[in-house]
Protein backbone atom coordinates (compact mmCIF):
# COMPACT_ATOMS: atom_id res chain seq x y z
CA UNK A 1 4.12 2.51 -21.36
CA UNK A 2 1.86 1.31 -18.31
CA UNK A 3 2.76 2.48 -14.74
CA UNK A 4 3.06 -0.79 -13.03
CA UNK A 5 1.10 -0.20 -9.60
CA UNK A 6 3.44 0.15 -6.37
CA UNK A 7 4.11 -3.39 -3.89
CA UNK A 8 2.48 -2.58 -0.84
CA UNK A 9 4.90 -3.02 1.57
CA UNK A 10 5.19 -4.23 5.87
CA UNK A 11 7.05 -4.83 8.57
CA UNK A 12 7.42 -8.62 9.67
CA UNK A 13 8.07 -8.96 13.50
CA UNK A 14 10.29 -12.46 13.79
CA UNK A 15 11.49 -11.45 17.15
CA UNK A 16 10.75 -9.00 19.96
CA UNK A 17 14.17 -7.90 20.77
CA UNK A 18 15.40 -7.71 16.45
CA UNK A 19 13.99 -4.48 14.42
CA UNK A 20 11.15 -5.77 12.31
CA UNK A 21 11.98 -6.32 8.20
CA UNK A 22 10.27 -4.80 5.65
CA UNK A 23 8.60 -7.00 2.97
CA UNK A 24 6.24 -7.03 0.14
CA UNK A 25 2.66 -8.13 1.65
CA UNK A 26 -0.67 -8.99 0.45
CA UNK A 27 -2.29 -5.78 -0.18
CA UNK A 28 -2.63 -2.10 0.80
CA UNK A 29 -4.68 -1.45 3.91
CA UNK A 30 -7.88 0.36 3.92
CA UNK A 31 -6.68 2.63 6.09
CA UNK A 32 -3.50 4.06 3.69
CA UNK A 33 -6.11 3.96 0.32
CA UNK A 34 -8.52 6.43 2.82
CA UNK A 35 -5.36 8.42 3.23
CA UNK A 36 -4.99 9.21 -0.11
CA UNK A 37 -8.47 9.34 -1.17
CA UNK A 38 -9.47 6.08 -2.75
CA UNK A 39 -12.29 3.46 -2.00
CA UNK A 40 -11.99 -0.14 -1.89
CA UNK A 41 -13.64 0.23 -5.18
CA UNK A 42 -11.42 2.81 -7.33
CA UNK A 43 -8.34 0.71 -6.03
CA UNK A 44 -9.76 -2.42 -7.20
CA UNK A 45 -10.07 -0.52 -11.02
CA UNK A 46 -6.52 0.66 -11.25
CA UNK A 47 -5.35 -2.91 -9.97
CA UNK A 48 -4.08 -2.42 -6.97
CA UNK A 49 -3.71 -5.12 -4.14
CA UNK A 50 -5.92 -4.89 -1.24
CA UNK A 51 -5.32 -6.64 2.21
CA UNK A 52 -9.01 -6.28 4.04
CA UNK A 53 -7.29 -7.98 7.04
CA UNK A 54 -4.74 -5.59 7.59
CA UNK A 55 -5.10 -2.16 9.76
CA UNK A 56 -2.11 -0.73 9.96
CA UNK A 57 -0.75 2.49 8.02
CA UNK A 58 2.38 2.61 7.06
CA UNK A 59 4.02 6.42 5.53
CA UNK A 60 5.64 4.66 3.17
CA UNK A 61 2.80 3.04 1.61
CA UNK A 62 1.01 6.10 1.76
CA UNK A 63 3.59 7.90 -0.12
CA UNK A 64 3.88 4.99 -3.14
CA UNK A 65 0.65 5.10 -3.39
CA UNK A 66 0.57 9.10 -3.82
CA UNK A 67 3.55 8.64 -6.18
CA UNK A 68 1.81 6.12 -8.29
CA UNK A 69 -1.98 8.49 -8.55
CA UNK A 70 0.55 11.42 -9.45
CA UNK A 71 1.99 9.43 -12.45
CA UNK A 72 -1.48 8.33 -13.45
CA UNK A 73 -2.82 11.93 -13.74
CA UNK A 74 -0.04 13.21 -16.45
């Protein structure tokens, strides 16, 4: 069976004085694909989402995204 690729994931400020939410965005951020070693490119080829607008980096995007080039090497 296919790995389906990981939701990139981000944090939504509604208000200042709430903790932001967490919810599935556009795309992974250049930024978190340099992280773990993968171009604009190689991303694009295993079907990932990519949000060329964004430049944050969040861990746990960074992490799926480790997870998920783990699971395609076995």
């Amino acid at each position: 069976m296919v790995e389906e690729p990981p939701k990139p994931l981000v944090k939504s400020v509604l208000n200042m004085n709430l903790p932001p939410k967490i919810r599935v965005g556009r795309g992974f951020s250049i930024g978190e694909l340099k992280e773990v070693g993968l171009t604009v490119k190689d991303a694009r080829k295993l079907g990932l989402k990519i949000d060329l607008n964004r430049r944050s980096k969040h861990e746990f995007n960074i992490e799926a995204l480790k997870g998920y080039l783990e699971k395609l090497k076995k």
